[in-house]
N, C-alpha and C. Protein backbone atom coordinates (compact mmCIF):
# COMPACT_ATOMS: atom_id res chain seq x y z
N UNK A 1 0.65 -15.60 31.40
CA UNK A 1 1.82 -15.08 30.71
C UNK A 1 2.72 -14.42 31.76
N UNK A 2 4.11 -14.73 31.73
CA UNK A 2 5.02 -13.88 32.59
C UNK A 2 5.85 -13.00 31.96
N UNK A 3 6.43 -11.90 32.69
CA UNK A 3 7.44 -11.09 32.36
C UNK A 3 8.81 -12.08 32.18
N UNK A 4 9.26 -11.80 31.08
CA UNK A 4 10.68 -12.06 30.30
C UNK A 4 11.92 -11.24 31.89
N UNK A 5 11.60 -10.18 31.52
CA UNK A 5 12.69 -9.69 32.88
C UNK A 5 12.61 -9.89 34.08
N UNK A 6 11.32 -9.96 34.43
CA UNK A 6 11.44 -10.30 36.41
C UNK A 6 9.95 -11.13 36.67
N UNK A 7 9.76 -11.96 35.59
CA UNK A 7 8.76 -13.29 35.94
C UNK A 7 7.60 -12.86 36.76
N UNK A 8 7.39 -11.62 36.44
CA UNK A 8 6.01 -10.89 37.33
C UNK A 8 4.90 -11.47 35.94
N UNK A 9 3.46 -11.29 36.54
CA UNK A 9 2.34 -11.61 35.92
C UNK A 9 1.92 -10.24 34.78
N UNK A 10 1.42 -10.43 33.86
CA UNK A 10 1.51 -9.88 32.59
C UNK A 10 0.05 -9.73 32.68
N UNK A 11 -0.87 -8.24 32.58
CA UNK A 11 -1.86 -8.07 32.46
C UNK A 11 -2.63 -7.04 30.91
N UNK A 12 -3.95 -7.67 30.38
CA UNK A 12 -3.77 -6.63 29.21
C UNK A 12 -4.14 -5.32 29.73
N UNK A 13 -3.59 -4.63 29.38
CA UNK A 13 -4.03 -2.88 29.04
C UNK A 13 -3.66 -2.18 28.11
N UNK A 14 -2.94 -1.25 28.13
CA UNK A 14 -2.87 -0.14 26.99
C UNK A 14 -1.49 0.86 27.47
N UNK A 15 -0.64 0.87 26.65
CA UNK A 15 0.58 1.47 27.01
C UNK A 15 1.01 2.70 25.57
N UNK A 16 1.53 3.56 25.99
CA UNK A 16 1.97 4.62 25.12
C UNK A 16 2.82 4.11 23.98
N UNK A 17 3.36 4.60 23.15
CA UNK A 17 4.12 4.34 21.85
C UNK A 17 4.76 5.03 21.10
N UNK A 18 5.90 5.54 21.05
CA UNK A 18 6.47 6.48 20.46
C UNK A 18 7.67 6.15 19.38
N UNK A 19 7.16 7.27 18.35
CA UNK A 19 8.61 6.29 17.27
C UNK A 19 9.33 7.96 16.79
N UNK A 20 10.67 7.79 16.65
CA UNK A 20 11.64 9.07 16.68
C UNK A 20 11.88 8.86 15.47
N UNK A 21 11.82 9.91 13.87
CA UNK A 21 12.23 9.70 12.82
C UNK A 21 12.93 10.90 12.54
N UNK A 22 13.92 11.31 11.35
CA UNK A 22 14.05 12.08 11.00
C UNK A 22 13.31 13.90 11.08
N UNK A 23 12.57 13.41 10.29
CA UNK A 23 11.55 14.14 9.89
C UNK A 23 10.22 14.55 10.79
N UNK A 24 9.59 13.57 12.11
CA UNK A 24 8.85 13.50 12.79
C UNK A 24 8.70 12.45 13.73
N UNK A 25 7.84 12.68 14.41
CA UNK A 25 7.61 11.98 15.37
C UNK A 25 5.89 11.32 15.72
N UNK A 26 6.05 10.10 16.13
CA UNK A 26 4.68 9.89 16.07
C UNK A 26 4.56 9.23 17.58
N UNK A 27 3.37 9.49 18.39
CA UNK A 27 3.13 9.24 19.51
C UNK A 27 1.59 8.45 19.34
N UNK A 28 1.54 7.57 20.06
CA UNK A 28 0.04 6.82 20.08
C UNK A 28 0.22 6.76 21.80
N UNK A 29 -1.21 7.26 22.48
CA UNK A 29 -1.32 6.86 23.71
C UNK A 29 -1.52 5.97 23.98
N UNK A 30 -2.28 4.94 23.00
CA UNK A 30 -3.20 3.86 24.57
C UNK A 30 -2.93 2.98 23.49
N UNK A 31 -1.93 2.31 23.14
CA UNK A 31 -2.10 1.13 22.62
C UNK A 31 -2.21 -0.47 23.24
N UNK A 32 -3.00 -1.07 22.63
CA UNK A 32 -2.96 -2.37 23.57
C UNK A 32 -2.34 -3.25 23.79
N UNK A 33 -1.29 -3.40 25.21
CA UNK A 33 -0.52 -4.52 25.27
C UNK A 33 -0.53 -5.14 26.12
N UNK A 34 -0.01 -5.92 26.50
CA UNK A 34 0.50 -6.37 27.62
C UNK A 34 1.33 -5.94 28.62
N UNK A 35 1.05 -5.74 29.81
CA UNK A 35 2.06 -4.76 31.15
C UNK A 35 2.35 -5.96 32.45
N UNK A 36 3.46 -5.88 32.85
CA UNK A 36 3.92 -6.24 33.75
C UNK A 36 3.50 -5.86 34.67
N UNK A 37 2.40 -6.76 35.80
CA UNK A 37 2.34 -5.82 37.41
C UNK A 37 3.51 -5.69 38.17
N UNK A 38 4.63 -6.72 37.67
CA UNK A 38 5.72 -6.47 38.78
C UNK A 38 6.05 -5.31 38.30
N UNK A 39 6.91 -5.19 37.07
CA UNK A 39 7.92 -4.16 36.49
C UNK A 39 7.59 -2.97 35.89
N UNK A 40 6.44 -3.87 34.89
CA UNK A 40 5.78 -2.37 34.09
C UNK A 40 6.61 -2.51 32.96
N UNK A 41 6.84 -3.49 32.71
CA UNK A 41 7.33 -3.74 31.26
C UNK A 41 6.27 -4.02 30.31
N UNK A 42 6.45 -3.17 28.68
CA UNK A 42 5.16 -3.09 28.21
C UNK A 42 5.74 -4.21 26.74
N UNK A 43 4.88 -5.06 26.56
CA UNK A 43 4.78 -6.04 25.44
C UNK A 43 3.78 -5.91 24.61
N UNK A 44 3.94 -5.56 23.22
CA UNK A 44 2.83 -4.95 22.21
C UNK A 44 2.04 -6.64 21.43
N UNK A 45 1.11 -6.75 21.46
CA UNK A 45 1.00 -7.52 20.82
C UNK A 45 1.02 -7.66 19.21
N UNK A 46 1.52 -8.74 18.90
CA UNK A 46 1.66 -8.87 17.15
C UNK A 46 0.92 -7.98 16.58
N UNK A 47 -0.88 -8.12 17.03
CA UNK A 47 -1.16 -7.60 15.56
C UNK A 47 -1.46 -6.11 15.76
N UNK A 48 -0.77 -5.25 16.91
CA UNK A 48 -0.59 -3.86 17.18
C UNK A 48 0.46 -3.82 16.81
N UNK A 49 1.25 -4.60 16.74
CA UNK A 49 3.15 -3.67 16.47
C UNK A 49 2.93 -4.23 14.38
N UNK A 50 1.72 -5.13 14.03
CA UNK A 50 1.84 -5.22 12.53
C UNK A 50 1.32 -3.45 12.32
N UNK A 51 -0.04 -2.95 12.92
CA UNK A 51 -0.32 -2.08 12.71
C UNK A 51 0.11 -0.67 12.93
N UNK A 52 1.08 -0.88 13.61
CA UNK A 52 1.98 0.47 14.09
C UNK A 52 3.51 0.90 12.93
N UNK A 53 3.43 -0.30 12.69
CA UNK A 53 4.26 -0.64 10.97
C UNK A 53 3.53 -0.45 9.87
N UNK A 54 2.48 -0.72 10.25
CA UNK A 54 1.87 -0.35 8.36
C UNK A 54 1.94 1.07 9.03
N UNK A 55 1.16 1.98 9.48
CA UNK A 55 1.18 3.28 9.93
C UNK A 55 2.95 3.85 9.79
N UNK A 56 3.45 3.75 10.02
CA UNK A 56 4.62 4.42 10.24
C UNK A 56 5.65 4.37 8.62
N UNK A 57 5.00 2.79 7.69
CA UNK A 57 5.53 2.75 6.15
C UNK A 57 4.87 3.85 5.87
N UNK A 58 3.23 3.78 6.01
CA UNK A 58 2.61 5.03 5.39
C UNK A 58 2.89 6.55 5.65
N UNK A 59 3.07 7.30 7.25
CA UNK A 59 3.52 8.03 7.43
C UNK A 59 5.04 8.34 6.63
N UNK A 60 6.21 7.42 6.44
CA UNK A 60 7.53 7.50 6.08
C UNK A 60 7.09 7.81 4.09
N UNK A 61 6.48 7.48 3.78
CA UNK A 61 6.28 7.83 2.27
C UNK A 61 5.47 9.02 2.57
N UNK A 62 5.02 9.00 3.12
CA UNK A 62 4.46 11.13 2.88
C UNK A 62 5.16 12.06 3.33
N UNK A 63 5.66 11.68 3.89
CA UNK A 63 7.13 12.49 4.92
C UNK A 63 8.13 12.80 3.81
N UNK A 64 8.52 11.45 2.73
CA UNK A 64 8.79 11.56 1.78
C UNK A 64 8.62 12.73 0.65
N UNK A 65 7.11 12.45 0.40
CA UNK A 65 7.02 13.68 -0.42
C UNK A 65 6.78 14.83 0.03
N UNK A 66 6.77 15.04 0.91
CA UNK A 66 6.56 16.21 1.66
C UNK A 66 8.19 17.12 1.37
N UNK A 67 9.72 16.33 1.54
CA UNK A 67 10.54 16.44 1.65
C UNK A 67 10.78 16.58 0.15
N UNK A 68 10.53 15.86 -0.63
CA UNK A 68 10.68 16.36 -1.95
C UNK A 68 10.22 17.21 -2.40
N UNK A 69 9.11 17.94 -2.26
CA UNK A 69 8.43 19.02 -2.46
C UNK A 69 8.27 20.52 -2.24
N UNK A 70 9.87 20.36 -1.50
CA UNK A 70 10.41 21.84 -0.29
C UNK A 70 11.37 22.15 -1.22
């Protein structure tokens, strides 16, 4: 697999993750993706970025009621 930006070789590991909402913020350290040795460009694989979406619908509806409930 190559890097999309600078055609360097693509190795698996585990890269950080951060999502900015309203209401909060959610950080995951080590998720598993794919990293660029040239660049260090990080590529999530499908079925981590499906699961970082179900997590973040679920987080966004409690956040929800949390906000209704103030």
């Amino acid at each position: 697999m190559k890097c999309i930006l600078c055609k360097g070789s693509m190795k698996k590991g585990k890269a950080p993750f951060q999502v900015e909402r309203d209401a909060y913020t959610v950080t995951l350290q080590a998720v598993p993706a794919w990293i660029c040795s040239q660049c260090g460009e990080v590529y999530f694989d499908e079925k981590a970025v499906e699961a970082i979406q179900d997590m973040i619908r679920t987080v966004d509806g409690e956040a929800e009621k949390v906000a209704l409930s103030a």
